[in-house]
PDB file of N, CA and C in Angstrom:
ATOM      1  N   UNK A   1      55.953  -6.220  -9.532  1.00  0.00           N
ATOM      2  CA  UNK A   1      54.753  -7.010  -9.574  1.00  0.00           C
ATOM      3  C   UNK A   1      54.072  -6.743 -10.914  1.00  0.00           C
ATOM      4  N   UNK A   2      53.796  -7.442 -11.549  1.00  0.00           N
ATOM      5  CA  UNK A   2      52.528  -7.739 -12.766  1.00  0.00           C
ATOM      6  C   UNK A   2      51.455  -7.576 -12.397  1.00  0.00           C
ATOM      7  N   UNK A   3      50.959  -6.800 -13.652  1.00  0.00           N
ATOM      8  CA  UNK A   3      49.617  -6.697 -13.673  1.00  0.00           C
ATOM      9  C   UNK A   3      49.013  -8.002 -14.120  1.00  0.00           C
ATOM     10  N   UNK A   4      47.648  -8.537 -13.271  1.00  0.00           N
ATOM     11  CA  UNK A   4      46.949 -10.253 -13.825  1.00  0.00           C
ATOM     12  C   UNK A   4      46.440  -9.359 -15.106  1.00  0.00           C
ATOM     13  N   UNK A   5      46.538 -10.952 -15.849  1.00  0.00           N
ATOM     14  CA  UNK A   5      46.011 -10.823 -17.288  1.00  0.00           C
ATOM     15  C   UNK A   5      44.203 -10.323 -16.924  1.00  0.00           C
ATOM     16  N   UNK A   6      43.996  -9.717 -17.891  1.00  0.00           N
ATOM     17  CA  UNK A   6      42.569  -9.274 -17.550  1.00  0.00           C
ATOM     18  C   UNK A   6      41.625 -10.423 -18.750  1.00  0.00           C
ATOM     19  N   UNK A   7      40.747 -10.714 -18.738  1.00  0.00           N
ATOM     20  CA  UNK A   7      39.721 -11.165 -19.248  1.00  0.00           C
ATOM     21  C   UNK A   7      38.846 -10.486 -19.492  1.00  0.00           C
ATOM     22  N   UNK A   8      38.003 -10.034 -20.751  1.00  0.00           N
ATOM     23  CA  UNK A   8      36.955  -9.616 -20.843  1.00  0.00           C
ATOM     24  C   UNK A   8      35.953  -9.408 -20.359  1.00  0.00           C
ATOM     25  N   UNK A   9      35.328  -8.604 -19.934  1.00  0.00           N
ATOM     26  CA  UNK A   9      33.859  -8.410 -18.531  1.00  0.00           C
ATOM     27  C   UNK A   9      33.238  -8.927 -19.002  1.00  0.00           C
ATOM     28  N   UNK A  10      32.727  -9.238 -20.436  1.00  0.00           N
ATOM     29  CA  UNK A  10      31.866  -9.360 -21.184  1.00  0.00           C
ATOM     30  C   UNK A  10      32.018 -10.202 -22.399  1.00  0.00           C
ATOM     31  N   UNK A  11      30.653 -10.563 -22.749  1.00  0.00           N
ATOM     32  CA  UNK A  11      30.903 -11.879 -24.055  1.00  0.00           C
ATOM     33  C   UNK A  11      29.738 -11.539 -24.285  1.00  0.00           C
ATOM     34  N   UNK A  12      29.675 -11.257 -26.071  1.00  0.00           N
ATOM     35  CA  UNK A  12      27.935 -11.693 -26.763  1.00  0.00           C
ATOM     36  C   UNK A  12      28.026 -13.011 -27.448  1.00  0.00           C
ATOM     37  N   UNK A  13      26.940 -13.525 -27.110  1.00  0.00           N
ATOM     38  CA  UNK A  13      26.839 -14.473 -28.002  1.00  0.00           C
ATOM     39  C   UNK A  13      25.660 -14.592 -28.896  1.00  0.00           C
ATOM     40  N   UNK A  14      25.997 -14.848 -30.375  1.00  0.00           N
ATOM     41  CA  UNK A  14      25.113 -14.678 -31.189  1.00  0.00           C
ATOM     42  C   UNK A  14      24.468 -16.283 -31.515  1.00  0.00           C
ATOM     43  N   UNK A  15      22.795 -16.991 -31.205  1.00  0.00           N
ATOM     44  CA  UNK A  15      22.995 -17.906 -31.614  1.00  0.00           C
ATOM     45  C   UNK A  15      22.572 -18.482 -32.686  1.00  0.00           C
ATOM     46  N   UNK A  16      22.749 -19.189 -33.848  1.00  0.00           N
ATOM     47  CA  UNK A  16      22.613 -18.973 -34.944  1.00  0.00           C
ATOM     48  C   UNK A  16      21.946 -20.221 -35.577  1.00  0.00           C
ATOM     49  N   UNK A  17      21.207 -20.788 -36.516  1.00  0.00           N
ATOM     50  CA  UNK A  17      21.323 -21.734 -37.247  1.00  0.00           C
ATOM     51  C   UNK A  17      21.360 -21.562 -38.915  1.00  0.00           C
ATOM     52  N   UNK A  18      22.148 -23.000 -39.367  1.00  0.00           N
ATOM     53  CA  UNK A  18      22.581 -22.939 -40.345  1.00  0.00           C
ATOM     54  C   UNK A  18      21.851 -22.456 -41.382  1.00  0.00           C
ATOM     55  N   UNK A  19      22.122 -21.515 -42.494  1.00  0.00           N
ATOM     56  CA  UNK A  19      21.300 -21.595 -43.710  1.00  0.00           C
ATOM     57  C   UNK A  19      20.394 -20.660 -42.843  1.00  0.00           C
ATOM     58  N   UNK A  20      19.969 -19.604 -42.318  1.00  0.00           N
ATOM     59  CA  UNK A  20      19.465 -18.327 -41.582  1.00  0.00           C
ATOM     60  C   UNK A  20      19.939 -16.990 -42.286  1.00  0.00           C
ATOM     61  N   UNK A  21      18.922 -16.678 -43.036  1.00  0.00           N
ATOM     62  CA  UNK A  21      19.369 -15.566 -43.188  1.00  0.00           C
ATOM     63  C   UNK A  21      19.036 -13.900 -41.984  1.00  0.00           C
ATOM     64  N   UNK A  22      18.364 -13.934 -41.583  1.00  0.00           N
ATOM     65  CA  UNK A  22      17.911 -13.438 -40.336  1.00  0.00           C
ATOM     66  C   UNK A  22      18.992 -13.501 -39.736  1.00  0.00           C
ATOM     67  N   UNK A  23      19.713 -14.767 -39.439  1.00  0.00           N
ATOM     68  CA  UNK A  23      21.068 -15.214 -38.520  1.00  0.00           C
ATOM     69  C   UNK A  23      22.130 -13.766 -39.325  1.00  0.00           C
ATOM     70  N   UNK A  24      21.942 -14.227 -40.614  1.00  0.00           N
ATOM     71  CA  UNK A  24      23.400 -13.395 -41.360  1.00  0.00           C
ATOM     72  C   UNK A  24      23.290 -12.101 -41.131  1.00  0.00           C
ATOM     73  N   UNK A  25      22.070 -11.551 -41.199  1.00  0.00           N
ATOM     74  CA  UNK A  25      21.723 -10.112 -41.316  1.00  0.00           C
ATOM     75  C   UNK A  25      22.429  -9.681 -39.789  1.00  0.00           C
ATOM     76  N   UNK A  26      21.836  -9.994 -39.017  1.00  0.00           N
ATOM     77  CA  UNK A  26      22.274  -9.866 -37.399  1.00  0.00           C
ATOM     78  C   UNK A  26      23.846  -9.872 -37.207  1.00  0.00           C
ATOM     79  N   UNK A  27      24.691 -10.764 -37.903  1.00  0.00           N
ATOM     80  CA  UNK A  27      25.500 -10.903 -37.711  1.00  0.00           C
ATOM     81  C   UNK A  27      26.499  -9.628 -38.535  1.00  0.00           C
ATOM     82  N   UNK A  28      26.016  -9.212 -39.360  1.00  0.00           N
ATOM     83  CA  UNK A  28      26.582  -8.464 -40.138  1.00  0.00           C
ATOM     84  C   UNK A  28      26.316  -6.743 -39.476  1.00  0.00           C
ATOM     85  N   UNK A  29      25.351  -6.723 -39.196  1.00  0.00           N
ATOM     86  CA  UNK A  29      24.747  -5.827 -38.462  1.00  0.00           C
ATOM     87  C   UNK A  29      25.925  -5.534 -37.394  1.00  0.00           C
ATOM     88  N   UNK A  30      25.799  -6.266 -36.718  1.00  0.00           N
ATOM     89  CA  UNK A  30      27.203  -6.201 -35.269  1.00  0.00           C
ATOM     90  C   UNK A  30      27.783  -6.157 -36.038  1.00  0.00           C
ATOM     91  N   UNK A  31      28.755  -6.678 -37.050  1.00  0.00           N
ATOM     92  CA  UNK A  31      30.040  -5.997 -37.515  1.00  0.00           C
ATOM     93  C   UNK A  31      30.040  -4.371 -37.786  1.00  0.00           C
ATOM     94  N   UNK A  32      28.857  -4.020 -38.515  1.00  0.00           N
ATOM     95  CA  UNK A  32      28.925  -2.568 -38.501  1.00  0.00           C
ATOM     96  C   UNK A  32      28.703  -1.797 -37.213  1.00  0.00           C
ATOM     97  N   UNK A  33      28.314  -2.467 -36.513  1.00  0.00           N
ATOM     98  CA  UNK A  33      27.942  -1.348 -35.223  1.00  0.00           C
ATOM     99  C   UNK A  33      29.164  -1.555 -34.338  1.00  0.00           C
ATOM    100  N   UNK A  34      30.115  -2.560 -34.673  1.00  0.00           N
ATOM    101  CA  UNK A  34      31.578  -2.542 -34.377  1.00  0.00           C
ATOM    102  C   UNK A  34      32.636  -1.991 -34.411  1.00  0.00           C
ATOM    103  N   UNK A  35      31.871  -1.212 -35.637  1.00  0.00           N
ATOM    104  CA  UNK A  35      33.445  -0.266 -36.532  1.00  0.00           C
ATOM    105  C   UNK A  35      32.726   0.989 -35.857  1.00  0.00           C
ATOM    106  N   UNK A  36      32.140   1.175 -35.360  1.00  0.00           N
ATOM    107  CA  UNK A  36      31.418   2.645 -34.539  1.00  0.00           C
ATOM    108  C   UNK A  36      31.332   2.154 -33.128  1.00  0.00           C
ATOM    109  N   UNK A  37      31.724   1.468 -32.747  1.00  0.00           N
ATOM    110  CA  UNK A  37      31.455   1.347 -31.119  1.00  0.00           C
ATOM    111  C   UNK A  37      32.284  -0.161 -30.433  1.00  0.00           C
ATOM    112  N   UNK A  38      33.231   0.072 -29.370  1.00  0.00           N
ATOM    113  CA  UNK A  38      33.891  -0.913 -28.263  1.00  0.00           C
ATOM    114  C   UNK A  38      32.580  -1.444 -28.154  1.00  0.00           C
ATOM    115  N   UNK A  39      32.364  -3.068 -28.441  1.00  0.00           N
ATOM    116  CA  UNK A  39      31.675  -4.065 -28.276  1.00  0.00           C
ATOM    117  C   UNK A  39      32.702  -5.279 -27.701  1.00  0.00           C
ATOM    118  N   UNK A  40      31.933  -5.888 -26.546  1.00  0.00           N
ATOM    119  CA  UNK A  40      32.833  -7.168 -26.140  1.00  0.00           C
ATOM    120  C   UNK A  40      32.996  -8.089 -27.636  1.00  0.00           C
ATOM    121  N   UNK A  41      33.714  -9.194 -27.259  1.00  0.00           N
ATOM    122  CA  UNK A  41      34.167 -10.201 -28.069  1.00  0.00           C
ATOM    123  C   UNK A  41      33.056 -11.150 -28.151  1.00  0.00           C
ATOM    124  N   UNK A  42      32.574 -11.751 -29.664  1.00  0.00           N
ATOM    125  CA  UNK A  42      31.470 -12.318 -30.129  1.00  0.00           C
ATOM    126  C   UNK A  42      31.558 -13.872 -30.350  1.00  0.00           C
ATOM    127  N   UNK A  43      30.768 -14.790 -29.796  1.00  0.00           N
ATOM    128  CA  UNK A  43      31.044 -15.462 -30.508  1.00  0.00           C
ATOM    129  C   UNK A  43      29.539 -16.552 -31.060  1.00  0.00           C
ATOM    130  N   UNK A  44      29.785 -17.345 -32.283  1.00  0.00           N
ATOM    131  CA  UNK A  44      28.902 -17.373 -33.204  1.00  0.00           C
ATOM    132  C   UNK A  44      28.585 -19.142 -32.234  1.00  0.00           C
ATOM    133  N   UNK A  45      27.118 -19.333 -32.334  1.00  0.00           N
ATOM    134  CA  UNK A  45      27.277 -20.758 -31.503  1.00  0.00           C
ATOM    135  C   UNK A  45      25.694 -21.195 -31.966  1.00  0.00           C
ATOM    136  N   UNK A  46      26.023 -22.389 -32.821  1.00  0.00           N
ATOM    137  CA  UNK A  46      24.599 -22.722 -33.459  1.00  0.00           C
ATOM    138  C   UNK A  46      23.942 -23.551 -32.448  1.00  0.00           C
ATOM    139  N   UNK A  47      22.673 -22.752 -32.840  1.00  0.00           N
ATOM    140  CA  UNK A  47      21.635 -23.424 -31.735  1.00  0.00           C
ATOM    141  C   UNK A  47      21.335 -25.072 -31.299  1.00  0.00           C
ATOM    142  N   UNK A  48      21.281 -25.451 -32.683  1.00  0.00           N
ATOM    143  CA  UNK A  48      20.802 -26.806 -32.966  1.00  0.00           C
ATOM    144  C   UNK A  48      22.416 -27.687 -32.249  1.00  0.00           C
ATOM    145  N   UNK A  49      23.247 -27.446 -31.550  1.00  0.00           N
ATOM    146  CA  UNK A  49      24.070 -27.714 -31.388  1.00  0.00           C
ATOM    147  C   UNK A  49      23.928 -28.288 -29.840  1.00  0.00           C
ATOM    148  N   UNK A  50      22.889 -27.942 -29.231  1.00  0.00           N
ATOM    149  CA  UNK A  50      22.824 -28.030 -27.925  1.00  0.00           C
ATOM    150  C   UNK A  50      21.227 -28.189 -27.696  1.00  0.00           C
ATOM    151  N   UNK A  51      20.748 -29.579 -26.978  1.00  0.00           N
ATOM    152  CA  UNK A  51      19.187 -29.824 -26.715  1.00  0.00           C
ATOM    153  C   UNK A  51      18.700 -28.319 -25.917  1.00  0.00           C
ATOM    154  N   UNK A  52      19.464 -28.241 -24.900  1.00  0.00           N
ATOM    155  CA  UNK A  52      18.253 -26.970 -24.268  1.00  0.00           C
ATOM    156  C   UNK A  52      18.092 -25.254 -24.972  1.00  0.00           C
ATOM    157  N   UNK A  53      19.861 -25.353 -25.409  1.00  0.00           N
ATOM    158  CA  UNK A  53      19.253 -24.146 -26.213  1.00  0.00           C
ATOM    159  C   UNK A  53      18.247 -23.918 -27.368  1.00  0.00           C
ATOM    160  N   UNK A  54      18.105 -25.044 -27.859  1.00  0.00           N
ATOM    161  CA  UNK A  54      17.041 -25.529 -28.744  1.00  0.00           C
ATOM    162  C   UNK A  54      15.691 -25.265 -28.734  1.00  0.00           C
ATOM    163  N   UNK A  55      15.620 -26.132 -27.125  1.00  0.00           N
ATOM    164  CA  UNK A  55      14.056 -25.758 -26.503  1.00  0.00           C
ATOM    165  C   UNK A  55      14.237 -24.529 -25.586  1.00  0.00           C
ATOM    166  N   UNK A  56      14.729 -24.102 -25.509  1.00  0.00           N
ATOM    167  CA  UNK A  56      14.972 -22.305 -25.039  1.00  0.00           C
ATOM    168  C   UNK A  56      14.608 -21.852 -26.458  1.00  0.00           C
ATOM    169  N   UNK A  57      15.056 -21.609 -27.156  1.00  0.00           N
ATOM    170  CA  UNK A  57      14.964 -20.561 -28.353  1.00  0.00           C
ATOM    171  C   UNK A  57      14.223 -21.099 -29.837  1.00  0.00           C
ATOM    172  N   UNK A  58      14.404 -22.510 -30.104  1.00  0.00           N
ATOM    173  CA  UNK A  58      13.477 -22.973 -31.051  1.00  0.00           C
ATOM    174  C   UNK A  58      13.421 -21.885 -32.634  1.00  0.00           C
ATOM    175  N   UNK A  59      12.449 -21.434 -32.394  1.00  0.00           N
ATOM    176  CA  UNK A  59      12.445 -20.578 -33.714  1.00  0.00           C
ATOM    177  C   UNK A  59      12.516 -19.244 -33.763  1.00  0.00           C
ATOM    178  N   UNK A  60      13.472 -18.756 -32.523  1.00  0.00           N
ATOM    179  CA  UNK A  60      13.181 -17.541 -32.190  1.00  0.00           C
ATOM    180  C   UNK A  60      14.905 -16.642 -32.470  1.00  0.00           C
ATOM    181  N   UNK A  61      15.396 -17.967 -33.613  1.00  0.00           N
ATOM    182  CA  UNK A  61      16.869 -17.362 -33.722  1.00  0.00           C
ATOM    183  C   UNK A  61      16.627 -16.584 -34.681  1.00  0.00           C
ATOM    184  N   UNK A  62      17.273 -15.864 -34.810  1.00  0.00           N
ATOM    185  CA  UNK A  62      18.922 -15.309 -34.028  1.00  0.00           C
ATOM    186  C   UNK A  62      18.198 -14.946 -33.066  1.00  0.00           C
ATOM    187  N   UNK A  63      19.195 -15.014 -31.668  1.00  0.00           N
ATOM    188  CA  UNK A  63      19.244 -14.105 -30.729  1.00  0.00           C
ATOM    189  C   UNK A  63      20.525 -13.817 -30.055  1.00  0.00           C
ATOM    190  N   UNK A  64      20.635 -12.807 -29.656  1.00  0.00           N
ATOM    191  CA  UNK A  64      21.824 -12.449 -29.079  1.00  0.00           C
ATOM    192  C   UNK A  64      21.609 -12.413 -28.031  1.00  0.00           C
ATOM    193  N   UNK A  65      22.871 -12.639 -26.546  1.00  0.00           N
ATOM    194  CA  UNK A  65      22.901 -13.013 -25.518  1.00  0.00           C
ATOM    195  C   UNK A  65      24.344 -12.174 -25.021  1.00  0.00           C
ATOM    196  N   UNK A  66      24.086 -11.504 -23.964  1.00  0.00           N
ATOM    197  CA  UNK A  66      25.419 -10.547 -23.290  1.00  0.00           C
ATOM    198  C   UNK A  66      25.867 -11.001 -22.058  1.00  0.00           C
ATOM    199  N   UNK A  67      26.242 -12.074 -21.460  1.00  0.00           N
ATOM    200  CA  UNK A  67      26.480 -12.781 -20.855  1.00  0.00           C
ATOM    201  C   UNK A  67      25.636 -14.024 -20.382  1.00  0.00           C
ATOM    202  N   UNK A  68      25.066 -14.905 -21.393  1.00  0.00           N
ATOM    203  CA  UNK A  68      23.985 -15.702 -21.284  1.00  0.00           C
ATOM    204  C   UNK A  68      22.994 -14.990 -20.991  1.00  0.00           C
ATOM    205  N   UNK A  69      22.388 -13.773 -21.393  1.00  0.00           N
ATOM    206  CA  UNK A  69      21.083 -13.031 -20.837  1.00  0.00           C
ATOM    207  C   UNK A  69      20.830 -12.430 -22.472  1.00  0.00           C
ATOM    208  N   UNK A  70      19.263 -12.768 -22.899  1.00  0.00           N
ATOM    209  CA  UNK A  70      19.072 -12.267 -24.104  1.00  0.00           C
ATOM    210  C   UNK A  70      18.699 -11.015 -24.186  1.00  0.00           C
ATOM    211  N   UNK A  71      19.200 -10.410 -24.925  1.00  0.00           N
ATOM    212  CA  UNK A  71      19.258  -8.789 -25.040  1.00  0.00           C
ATOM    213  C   UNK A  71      18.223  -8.525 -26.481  1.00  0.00           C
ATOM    214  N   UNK A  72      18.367  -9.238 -27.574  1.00  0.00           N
ATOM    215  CA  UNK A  72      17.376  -9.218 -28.832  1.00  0.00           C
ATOM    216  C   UNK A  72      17.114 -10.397 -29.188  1.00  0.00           C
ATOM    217  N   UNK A  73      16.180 -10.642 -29.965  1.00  0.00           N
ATOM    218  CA  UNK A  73      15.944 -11.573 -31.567  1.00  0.00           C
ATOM    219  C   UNK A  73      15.239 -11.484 -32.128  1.00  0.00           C
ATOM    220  N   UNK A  74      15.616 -12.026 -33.400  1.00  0.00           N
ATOM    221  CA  UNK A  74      15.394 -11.819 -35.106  1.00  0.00           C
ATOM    222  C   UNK A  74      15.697 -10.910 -35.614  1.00  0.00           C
ATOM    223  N   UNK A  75      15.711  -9.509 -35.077  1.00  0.00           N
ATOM    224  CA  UNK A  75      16.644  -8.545 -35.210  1.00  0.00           C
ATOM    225  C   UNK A  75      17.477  -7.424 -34.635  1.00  0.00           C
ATOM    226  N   UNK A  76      18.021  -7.177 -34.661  1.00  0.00           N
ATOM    227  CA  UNK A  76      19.293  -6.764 -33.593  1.00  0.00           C
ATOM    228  C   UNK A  76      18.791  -5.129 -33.281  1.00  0.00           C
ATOM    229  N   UNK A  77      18.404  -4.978 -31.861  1.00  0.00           N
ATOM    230  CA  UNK A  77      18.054  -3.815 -31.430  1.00  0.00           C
ATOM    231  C   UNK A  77      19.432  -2.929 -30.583  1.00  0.00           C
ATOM    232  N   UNK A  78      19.575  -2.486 -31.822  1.00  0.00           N
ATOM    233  CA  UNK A  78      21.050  -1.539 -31.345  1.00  0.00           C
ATOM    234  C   UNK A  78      21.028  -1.187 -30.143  1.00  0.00           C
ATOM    235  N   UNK A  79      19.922  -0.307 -29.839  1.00  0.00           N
ATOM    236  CA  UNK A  79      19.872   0.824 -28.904  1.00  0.00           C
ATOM    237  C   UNK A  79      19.533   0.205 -28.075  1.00  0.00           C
ATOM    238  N   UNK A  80      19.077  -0.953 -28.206  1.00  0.00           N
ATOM    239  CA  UNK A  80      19.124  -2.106 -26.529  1.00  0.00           C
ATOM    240  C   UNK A  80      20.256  -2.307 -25.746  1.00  0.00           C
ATOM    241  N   UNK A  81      21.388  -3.047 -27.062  1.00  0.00           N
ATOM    242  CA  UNK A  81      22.162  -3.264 -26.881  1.00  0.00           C
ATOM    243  C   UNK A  81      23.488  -2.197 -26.084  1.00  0.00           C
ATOM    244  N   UNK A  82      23.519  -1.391 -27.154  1.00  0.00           N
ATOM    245  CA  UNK A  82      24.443  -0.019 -26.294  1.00  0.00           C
ATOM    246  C   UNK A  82      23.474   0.015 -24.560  1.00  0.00           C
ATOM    247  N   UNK A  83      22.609   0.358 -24.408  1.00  0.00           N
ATOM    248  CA  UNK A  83      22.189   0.747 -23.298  1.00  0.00           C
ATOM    249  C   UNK A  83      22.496  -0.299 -22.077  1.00  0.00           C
ATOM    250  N   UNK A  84      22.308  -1.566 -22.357  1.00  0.00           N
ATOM    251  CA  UNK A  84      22.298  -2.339 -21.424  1.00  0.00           C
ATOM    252  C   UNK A  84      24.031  -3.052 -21.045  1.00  0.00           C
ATOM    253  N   UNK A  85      25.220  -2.734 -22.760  1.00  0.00           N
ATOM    254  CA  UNK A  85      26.498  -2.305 -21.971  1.00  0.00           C
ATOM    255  C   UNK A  85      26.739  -1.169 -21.692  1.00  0.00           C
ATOM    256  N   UNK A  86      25.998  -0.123 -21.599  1.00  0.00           N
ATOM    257  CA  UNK A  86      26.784   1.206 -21.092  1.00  0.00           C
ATOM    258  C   UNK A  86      26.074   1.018 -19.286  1.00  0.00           C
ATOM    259  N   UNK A  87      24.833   0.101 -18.846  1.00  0.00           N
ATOM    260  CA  UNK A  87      24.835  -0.051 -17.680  1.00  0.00           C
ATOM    261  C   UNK A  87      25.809  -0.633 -17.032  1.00  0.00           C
ATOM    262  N   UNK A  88      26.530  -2.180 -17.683  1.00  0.00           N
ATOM    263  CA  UNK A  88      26.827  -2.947 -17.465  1.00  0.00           C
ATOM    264  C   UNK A  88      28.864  -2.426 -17.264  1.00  0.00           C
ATOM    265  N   UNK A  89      28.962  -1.695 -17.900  1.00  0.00           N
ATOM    266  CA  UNK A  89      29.915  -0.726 -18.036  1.00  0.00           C
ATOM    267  C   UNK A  89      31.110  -1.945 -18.741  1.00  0.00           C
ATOM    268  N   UNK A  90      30.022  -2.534 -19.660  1.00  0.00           N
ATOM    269  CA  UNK A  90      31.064  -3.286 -21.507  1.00  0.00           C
ATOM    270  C   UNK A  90      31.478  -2.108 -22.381  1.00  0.00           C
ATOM    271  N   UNK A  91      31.830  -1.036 -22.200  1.00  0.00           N
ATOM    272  CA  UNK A  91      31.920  -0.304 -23.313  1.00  0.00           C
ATOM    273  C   UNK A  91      30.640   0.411 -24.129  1.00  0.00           C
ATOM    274  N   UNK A  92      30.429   0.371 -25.128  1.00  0.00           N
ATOM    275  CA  UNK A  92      29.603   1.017 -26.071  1.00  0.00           C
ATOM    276  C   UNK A  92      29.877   2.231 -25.918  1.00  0.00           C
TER     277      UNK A  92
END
């Protein structure tokens, strides 16, 4: 018998708009806190791309999201982040 393919517990999503530097900083940020720590798989998803995330978040990007649940924005609170996957048991 095989083991089922596993899927990731976890997903961040970073959401971004174009020409943001706030967006870049954040984003770069998680890359370094990557090379020091098991973080789920990221992915980048511009705001303006979608009406409600729009009027959800408006001018309040970047924000990051750990399974559709916002964890920061405008700037990336590490120690949020580790804490709420080491509850969630994503790694960190």
């Amino acid at each position: 018998m095989s083991a089922p393919d596993r899927q990731p517990s976890h997903t961040l999503t970073l959401l971004t708009r174009a020409e943001c530097g706030l967006c870049e900083d954040m984003q770069s940020e998680l890359q370094a806190l990557r090379a020091r720590h098991v973080l789920p798989p990221m992915r980048l998803l511009d705001v303006d791309s979608d009406r409600e995330l729009q009027r959800r978040y408006g001018m309040k990007i970047p924000v990051l999201l750990l399974d559709d649940v916002p964890v920061c924005s405008v700037r990336l609170d590490r120690d949020e982040l580790l804490r709420v996957l080491r509850i969630r048991g994503g790694s960190a």
